[in-house]
C-alpha atoms as a PDB file:
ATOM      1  CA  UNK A   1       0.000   0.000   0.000  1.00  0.00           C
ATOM      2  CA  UNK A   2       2.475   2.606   0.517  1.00  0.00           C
ATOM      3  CA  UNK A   3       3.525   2.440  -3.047  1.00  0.00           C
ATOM      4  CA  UNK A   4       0.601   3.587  -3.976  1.00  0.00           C
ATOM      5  CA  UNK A   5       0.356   7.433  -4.512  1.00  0.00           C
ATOM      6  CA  UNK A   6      -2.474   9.416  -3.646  1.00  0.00           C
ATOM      7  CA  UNK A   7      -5.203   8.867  -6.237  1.00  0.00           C
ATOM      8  CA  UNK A   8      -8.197  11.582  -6.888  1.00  0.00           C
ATOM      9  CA  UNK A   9     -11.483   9.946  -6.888  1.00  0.00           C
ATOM     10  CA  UNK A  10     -15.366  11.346  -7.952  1.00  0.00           C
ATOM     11  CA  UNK A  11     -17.750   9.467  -6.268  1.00  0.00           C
ATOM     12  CA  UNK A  12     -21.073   9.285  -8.782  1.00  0.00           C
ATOM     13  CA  UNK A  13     -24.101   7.996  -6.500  1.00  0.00           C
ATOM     14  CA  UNK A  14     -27.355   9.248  -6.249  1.00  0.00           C
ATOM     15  CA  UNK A  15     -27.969   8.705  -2.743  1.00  0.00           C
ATOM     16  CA  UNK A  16     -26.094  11.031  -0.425  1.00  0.00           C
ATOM     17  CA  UNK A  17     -25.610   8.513   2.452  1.00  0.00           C
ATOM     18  CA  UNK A  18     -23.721   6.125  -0.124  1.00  0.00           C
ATOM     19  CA  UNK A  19     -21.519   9.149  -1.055  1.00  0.00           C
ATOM     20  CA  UNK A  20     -21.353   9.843   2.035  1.00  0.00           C
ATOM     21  CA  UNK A  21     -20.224   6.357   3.606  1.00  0.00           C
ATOM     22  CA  UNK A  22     -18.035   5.931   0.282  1.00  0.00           C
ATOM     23  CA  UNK A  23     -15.950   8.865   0.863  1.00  0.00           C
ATOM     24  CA  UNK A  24     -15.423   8.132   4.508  1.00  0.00           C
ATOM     25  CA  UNK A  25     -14.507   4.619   4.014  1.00  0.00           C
ATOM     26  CA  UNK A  26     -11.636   5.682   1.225  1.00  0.00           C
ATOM     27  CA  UNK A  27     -10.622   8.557   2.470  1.00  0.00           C
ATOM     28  CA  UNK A  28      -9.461   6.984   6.045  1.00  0.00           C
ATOM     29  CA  UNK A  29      -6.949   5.431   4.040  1.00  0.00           C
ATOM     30  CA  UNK A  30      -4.996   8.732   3.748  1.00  0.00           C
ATOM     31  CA  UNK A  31      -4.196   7.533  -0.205  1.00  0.00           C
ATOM     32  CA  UNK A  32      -7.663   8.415  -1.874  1.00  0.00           C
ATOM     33  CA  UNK A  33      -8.705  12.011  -1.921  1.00  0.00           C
ATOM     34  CA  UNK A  34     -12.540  12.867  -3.182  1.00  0.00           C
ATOM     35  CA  UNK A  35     -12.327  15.390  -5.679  1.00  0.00           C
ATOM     36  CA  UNK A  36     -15.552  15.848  -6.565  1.00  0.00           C
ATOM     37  CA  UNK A  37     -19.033  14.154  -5.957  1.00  0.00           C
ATOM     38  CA  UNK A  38     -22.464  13.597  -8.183  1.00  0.00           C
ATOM     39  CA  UNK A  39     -25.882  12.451  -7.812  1.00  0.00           C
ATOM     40  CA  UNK A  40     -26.183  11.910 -11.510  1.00  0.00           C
ATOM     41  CA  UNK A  41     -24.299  11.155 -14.939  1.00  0.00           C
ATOM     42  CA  UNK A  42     -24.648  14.700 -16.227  1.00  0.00           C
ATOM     43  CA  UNK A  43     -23.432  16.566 -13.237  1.00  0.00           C
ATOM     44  CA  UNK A  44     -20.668  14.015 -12.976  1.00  0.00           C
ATOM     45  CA  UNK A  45     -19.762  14.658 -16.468  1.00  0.00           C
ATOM     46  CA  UNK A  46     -19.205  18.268 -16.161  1.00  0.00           C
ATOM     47  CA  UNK A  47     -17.429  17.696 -12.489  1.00  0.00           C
ATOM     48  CA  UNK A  48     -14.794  15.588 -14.560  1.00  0.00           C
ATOM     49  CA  UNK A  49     -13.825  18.139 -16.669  1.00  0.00           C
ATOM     50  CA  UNK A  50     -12.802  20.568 -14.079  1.00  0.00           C
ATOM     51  CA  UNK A  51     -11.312  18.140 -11.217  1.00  0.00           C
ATOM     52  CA  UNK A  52      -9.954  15.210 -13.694  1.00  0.00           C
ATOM     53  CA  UNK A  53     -10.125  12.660 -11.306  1.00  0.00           C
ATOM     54  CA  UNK A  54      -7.847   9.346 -11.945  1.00  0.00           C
ATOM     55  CA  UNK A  55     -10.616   6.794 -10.763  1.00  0.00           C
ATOM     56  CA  UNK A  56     -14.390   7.228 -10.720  1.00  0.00           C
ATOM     57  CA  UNK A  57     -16.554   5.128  -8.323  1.00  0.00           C
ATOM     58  CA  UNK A  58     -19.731   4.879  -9.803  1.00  0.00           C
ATOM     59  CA  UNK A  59     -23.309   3.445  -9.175  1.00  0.00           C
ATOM     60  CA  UNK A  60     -24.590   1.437 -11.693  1.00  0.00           C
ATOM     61  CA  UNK A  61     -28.406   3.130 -12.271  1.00  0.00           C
ATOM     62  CA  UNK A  62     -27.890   6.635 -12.142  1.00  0.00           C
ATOM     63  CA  UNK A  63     -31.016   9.621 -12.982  1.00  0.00           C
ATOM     64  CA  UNK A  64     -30.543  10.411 -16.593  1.00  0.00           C
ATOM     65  CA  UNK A  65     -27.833   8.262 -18.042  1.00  0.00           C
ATOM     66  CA  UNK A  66     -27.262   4.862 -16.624  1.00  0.00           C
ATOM     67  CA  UNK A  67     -24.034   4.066 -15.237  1.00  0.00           C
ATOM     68  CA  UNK A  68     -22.676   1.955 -18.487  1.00  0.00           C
ATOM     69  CA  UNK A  69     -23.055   5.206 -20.790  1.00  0.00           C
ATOM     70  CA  UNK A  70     -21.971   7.124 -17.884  1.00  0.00           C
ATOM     71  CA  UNK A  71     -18.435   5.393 -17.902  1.00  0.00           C
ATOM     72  CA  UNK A  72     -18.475   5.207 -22.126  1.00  0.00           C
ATOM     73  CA  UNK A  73     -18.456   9.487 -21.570  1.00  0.00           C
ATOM     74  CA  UNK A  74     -16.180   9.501 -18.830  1.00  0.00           C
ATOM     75  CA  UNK A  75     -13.643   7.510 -20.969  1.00  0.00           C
ATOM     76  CA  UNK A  76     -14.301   9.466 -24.207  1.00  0.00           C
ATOM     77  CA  UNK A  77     -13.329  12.816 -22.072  1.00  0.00           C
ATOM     78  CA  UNK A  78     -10.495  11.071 -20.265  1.00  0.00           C
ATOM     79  CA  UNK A  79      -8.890   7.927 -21.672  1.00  0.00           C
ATOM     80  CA  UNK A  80      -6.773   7.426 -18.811  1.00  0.00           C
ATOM     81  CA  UNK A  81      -9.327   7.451 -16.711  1.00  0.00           C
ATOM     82  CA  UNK A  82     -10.215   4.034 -14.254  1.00  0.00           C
ATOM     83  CA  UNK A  83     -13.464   3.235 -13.552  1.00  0.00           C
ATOM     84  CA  UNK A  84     -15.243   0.992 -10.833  1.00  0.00           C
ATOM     85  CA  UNK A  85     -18.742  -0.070 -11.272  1.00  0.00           C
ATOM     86  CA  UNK A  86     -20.442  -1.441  -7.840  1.00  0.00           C
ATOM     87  CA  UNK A  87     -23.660  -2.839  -9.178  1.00  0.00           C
ATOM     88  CA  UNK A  88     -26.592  -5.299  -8.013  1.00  0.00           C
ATOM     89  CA  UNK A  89     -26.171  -7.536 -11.594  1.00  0.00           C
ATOM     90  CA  UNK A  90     -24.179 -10.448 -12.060  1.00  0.00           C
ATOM     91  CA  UNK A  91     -25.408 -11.308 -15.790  1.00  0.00           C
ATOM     92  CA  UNK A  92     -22.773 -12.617 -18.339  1.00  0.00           C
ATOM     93  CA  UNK A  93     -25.117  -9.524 -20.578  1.00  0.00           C
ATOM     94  CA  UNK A  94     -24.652  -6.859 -18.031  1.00  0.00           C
ATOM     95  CA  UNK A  95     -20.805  -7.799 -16.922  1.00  0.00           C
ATOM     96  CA  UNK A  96     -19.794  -7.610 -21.331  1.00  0.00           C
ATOM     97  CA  UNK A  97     -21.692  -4.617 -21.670  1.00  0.00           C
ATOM     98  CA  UNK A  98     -19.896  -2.751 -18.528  1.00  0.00           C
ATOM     99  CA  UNK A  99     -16.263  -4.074 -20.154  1.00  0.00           C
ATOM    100  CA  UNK A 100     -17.093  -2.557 -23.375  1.00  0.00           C
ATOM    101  CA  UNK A 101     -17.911   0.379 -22.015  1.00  0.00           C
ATOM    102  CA  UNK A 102     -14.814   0.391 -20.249  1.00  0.00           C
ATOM    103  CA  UNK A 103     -15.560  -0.507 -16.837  1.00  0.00           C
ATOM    104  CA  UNK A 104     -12.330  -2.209 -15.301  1.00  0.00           C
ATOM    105  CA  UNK A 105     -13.206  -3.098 -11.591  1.00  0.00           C
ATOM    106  CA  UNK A 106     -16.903  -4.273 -10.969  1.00  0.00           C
ATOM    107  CA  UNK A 107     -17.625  -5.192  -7.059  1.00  0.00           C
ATOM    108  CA  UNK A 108     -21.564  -5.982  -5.911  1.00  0.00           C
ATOM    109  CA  UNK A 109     -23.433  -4.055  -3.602  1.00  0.00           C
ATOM    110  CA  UNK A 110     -23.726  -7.255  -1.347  1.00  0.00           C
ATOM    111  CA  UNK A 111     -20.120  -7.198  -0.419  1.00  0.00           C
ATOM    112  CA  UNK A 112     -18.474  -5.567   2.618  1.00  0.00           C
ATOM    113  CA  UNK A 113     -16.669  -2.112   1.493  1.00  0.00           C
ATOM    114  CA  UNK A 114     -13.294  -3.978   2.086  1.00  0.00           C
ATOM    115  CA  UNK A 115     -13.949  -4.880  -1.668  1.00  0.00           C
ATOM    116  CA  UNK A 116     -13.938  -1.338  -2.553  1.00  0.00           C
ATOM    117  CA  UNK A 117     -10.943  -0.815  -1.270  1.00  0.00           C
ATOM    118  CA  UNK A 118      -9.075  -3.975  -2.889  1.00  0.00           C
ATOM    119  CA  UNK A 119     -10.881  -3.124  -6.167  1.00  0.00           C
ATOM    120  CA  UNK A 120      -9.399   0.694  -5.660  1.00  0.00           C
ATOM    121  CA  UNK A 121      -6.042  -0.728  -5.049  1.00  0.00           C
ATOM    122  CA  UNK A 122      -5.515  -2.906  -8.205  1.00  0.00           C
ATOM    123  CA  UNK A 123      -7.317   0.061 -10.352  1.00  0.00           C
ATOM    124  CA  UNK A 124      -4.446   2.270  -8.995  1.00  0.00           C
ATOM    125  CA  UNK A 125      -1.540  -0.146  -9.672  1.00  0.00           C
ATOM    126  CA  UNK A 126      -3.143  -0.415 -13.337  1.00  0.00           C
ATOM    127  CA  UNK A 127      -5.209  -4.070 -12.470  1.00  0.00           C
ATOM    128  CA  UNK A 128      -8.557  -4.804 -12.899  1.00  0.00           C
ATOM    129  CA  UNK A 129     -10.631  -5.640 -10.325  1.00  0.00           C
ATOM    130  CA  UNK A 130     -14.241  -7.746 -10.146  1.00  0.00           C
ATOM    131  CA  UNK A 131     -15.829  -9.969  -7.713  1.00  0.00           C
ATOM    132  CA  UNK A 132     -15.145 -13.451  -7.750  1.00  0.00           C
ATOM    133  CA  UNK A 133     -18.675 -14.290  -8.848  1.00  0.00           C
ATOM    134  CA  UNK A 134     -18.128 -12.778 -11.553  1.00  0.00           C
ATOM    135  CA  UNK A 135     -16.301 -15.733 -13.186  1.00  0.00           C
ATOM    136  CA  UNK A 136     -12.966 -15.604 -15.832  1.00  0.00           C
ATOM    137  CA  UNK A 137     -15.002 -17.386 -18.366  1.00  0.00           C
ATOM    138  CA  UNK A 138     -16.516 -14.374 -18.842  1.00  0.00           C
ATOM    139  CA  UNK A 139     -13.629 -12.382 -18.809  1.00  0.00           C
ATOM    140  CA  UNK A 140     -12.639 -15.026 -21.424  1.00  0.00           C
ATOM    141  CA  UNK A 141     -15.766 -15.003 -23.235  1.00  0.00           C
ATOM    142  CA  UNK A 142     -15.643 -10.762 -23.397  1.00  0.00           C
ATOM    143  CA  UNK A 143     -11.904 -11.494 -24.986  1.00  0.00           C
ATOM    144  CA  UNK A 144     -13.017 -13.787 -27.660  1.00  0.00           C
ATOM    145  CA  UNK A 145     -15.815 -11.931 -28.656  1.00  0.00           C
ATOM    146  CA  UNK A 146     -14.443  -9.060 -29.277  1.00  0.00           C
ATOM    147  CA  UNK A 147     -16.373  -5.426 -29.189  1.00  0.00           C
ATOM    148  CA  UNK A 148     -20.195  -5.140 -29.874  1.00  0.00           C
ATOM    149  CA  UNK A 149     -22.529  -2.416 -30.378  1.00  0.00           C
ATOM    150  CA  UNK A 150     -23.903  -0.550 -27.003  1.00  0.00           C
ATOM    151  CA  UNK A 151     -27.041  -2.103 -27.434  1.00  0.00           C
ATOM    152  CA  UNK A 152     -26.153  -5.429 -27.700  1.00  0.00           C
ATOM    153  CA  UNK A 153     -27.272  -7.029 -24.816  1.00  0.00           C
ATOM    154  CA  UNK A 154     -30.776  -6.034 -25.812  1.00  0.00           C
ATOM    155  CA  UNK A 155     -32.854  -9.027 -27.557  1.00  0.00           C
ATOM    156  CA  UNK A 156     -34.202  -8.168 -31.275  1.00  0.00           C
ATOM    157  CA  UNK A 157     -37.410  -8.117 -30.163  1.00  0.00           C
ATOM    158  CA  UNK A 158     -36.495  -5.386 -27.007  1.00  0.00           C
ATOM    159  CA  UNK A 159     -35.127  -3.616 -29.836  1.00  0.00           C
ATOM    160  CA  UNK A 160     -38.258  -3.841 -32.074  1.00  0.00           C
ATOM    161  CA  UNK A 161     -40.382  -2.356 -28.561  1.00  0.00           C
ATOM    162  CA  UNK A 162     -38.108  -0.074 -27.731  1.00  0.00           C
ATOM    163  CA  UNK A 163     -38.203   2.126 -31.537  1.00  0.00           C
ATOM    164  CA  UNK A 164     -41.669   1.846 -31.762  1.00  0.00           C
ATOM    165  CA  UNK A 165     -42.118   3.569 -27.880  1.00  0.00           C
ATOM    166  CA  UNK A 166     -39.825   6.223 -29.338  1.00  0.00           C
ATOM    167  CA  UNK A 167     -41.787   6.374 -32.681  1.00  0.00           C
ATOM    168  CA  UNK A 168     -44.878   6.881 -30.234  1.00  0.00           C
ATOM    169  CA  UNK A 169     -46.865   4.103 -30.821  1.00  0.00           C
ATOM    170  CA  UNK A 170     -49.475   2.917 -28.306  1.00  0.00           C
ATOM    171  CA  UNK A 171     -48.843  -0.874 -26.614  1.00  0.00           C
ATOM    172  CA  UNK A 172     -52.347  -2.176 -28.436  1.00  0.00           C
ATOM    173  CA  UNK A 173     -50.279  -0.625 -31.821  1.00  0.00           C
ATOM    174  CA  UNK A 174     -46.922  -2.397 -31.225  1.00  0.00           C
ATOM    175  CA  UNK A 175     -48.854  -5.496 -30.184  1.00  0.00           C
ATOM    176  CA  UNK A 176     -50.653  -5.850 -33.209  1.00  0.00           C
ATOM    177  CA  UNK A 177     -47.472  -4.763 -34.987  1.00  0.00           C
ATOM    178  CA  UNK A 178     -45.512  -7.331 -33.621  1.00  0.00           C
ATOM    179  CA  UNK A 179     -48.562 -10.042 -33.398  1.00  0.00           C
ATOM    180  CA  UNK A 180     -47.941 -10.452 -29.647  1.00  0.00           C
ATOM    181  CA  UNK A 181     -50.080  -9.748 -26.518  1.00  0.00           C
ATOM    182  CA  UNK A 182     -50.247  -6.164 -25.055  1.00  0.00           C
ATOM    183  CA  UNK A 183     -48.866  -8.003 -21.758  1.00  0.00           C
ATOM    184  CA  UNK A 184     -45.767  -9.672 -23.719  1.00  0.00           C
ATOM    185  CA  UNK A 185     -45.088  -6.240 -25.052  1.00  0.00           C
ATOM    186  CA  UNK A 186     -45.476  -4.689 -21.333  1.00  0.00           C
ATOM    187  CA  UNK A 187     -42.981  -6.929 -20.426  1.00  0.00           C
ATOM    188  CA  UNK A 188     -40.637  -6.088 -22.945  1.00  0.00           C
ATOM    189  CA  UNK A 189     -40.752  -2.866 -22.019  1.00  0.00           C
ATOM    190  CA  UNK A 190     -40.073  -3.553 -18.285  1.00  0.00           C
ATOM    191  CA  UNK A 191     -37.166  -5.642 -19.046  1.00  0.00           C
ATOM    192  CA  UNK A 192     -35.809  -2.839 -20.936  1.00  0.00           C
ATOM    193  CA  UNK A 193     -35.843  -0.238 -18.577  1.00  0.00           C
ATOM    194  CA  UNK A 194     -34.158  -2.620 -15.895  1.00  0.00           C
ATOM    195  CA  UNK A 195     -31.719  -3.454 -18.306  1.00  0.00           C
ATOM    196  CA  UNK A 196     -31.030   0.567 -19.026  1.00  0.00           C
ATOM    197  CA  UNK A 197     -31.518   1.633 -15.483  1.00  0.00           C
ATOM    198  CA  UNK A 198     -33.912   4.115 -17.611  1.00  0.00           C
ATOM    199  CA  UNK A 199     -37.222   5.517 -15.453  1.00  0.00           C
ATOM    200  CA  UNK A 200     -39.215   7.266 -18.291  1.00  0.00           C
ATOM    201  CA  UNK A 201     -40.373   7.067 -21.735  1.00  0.00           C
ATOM    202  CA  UNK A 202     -38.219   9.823 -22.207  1.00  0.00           C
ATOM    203  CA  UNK A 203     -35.007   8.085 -21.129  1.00  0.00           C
ATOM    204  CA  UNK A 204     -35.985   5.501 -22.956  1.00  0.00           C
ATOM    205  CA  UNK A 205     -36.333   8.015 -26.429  1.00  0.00           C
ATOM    206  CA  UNK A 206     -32.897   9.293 -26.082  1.00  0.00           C
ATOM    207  CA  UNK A 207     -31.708   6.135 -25.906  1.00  0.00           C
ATOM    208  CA  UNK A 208     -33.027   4.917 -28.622  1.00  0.00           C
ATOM    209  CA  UNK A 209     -31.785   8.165 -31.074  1.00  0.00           C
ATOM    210  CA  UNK A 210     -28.527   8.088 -29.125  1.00  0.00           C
ATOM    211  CA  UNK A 211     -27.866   4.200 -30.136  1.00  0.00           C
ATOM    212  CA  UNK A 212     -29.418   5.053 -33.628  1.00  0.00           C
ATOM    213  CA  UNK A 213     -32.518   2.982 -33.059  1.00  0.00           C
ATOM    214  CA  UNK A 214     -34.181   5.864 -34.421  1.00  0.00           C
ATOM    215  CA  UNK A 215     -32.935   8.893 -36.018  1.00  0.00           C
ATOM    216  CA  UNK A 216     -34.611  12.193 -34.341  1.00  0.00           C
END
């Protein structure tokens, strides 16, 4: 540990208890400093520009932009940036989709904030970091299949409900559309917006035009 130089950290939660309990936990170690704090992606975006933090320490559903596009931003302003994810998901979807996105320490909200720490340790020696549920085959299986779109991990048919919600059709219209039940296509929609961490239809419209599911 005392290699390890002083790192500057955001903390991107939108509870302010986590934040709270985050920056207390890392900061007793007297080699993490909190440079800056946000209760949601768009805040934290602007934040990063001025304090350039070397790690971010982000929640996975954030208001506005989920965590995942959160850290695709964060990386497009700042390369060099590390990022750790702590999240509720342990799907093979989810854990390719944070990689991609360039995620490099993952750590569950069910573990002890120890695993914070360890995960904050390897990010600042230049390791990744991820819970051991979350298993090297699918480290191995993110290898070997190389990059995918952003909205990969979304079926065809989540795709097919989610543009025609942003073209503003009605559920009877898409189920008729897509000869399935106005419940199936309810359901779609949930799993979509879990998926996303989106809230509203809105979200769920600038999704779609940012991933070019529809052009606005």
């Amino acid at each position: 540990m005392a290699s390890i130089p002083v790192k500057r950290l955001m903390i991107v939660d939108d509870h302010h208890s986590v934040r709270r309990g985050v920056r207390g936990l890392v900061e007793a170690t007297g080699y993490y400093s909190v440079v800056a704090e946000a209760a949601d992606s768009r805040a934290a975006v602007d934040m990063s520009r001025n304090t350039r933090p070397d790690i971010a320490v982000i929640d996975d559903c954030l208001p506005g932009l989920s965590g995942v596009y959160l850290a695709t931003e964060l990386k497009r302003l700042s390369p060099r940036i590390a990022i750790l994810m702590y999240t509720a998901h342990e799907r093979e979807d989810f854990v390719l989709e944070a990689l991609e996105a360039g995620v490099r320490g993952l750590v569950l909200k069910s573990e002890p904030g120890t695993q914070v720490l360890r995960a904050l340790d390897s990010l600042s020696s230049g390791r990744p970091f991820f819970s051991s549920s979350v298993s090297e085959r699918l480290l191995d299986s993110y290898l070997k299949k190389g990059s995918r779109p952003l909205t990969g991990f979304l079926t065809n048919r989540e795709r097919e409900v989610v543009q025609r919600i942003a073209e503003g059709q009605t559920r009877a219209e898409m189920a008729s559309g897509l000869r399935i039940s106005v419940k199936t296509v309810e359901t779609h929609r949930t799993n979509v917006m879990q998926k996303l961490c989106l809230r509203t239809t809105a979200d769920l419209v600038r999704y779609a035009v940012r991933n070019g599911i529809i052009v606005a």
